[in-house]
Protein backbone atom coordinates (compact mmCIF):
# COMPACT_ATOMS: atom_id res chain seq x y z
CA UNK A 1 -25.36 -72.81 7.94
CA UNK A 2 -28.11 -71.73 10.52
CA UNK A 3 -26.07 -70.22 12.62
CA UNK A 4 -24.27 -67.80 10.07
CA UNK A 5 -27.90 -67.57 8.34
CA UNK A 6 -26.31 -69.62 5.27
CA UNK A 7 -29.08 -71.28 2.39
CA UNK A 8 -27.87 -74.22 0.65
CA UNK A 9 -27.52 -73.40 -2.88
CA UNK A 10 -30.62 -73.60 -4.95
CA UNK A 11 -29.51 -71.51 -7.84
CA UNK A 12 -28.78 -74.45 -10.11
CA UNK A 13 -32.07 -75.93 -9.72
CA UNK A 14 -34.90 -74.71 -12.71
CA UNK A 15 -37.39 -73.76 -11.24
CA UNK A 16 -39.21 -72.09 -14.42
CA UNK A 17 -41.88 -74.77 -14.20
CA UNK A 18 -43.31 -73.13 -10.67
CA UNK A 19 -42.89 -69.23 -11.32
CA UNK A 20 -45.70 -68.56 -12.71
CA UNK A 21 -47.30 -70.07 -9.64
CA UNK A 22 -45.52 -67.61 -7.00
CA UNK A 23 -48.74 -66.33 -5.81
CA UNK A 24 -49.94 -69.98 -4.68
CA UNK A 25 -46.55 -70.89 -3.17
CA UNK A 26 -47.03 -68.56 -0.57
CA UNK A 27 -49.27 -69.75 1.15
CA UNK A 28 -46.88 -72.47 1.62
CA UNK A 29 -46.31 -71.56 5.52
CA UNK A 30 -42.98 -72.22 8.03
CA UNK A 31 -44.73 -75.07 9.45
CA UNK A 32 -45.36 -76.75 5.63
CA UNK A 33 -41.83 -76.12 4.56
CA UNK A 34 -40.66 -77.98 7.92
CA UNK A 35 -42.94 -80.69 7.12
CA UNK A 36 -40.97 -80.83 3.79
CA UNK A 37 -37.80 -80.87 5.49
CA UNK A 38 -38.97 -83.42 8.28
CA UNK A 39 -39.98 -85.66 5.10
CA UNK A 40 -36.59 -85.41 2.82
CA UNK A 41 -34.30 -84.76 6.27
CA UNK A 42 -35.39 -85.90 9.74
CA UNK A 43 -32.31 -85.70 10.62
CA UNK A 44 -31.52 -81.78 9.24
CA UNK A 45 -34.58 -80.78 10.78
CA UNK A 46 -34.30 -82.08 14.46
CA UNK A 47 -30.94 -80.14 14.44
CA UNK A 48 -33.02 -76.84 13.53
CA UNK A 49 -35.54 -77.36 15.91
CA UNK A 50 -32.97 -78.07 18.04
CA UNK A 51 -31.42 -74.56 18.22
CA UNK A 52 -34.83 -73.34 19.43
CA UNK A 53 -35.62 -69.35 18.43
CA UNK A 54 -32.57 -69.39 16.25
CA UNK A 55 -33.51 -72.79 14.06
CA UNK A 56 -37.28 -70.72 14.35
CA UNK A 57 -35.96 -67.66 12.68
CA UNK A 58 -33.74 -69.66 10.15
CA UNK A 59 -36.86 -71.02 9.15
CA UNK A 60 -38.49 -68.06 8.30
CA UNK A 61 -35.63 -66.56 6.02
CA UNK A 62 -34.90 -69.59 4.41
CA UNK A 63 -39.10 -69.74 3.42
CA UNK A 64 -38.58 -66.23 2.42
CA UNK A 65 -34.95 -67.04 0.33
CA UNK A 66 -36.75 -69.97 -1.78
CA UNK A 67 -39.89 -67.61 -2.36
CA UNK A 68 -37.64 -65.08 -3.86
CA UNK A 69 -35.97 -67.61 -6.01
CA UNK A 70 -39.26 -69.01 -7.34
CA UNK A 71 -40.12 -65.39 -8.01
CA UNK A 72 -37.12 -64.62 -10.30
CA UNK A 73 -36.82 -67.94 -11.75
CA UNK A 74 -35.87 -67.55 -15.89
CA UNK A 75 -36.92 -70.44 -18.36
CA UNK A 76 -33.64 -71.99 -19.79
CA UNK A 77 -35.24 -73.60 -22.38
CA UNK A 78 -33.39 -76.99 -23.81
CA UNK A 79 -32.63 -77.23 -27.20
CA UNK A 80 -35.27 -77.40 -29.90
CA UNK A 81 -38.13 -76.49 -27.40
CA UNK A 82 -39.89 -73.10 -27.15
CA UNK A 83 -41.94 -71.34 -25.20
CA UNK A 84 -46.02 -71.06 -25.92
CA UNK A 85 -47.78 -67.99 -25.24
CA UNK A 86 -51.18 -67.47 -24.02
CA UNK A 87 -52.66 -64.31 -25.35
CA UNK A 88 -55.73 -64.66 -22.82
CA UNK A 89 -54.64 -65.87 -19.47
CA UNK A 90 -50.42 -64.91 -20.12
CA UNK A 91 -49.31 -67.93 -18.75
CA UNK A 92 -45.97 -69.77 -20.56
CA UNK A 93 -45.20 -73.11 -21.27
CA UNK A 94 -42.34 -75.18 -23.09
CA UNK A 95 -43.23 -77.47 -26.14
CA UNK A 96 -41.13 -78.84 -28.73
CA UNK A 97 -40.23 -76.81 -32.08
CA UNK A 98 -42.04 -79.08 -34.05
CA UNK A 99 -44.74 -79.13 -32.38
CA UNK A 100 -45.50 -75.40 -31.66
CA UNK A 101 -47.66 -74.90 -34.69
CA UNK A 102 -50.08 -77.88 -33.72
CA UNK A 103 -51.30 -76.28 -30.14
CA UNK A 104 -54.95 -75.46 -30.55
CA UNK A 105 -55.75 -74.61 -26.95
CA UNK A 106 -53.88 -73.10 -23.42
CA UNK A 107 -53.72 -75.87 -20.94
CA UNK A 108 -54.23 -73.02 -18.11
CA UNK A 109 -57.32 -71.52 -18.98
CA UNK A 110 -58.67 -73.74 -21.93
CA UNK A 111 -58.41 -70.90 -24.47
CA UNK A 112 -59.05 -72.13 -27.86
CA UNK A 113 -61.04 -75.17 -26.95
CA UNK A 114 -64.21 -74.15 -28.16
CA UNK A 115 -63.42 -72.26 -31.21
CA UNK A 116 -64.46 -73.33 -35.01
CA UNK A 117 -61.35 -75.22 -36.13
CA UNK A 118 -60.55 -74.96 -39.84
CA UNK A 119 -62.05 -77.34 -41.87
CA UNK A 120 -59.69 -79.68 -44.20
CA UNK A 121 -58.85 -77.92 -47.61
CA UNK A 122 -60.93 -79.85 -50.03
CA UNK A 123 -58.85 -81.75 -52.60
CA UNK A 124 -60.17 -80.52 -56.11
């Protein structure tokens, strides 16, 4: 796979859950994402070091392959849950159907928190 500059295939993870975070998960450098390798692989990564400029290079497109999936990555939502909206902030998240109409605040950036919540309709 190095050699013919070959990713394994990472289109069948979902990877929804991190693409809003794309900006953040660059900073993840070539070193990091061998360190991540090294941890899951020793054995896949001592044959990329291995091959020396090459395994080096590799490296660096394969970082730049996995940012590009994170950036595209689509929500396939399961079945009954939804996706909540954050007017403020933008940001996305999946909750259940039935439970959509109970969020009171964004667990990003706290929206809603401290607003007046509507008081119990009074029996009469």
């Amino acid at each position: 796979m190095v050699k013919e500059d070959r990713f394994p295939p990472l289109e069948h993870l979902d990877l929804w859950g991190v693409s809003d975070n794309a900006e953040h998960l660059e900073r993840i450098t070539s070193d990091r994402l061998i360190d991540f390798i090294a941890e899951a692989r020793p054995d896949l990564i001592t044959v990329i070091q291995d091959m020396g400029v090459q395994g080096g290079k590799y490296i660096i497109k394969l970082r730049l392959h996995i940012l590009g999936l994170l950036k595209h990555a689509e929500f396939k939502p399961e079945e009954n849950v939804v996706l909540a909206h954050c007017d403020k902030c933008g940001k996305k998240w999946p909750v259940k159907k039935d439970e959509a109409s109970s969020i009171t605040k964004c667990p990003f950036c706290g929206t809603g928190e401290d607003e007046p919540k509507e008081p119990p309709a009074e029996e009469e």
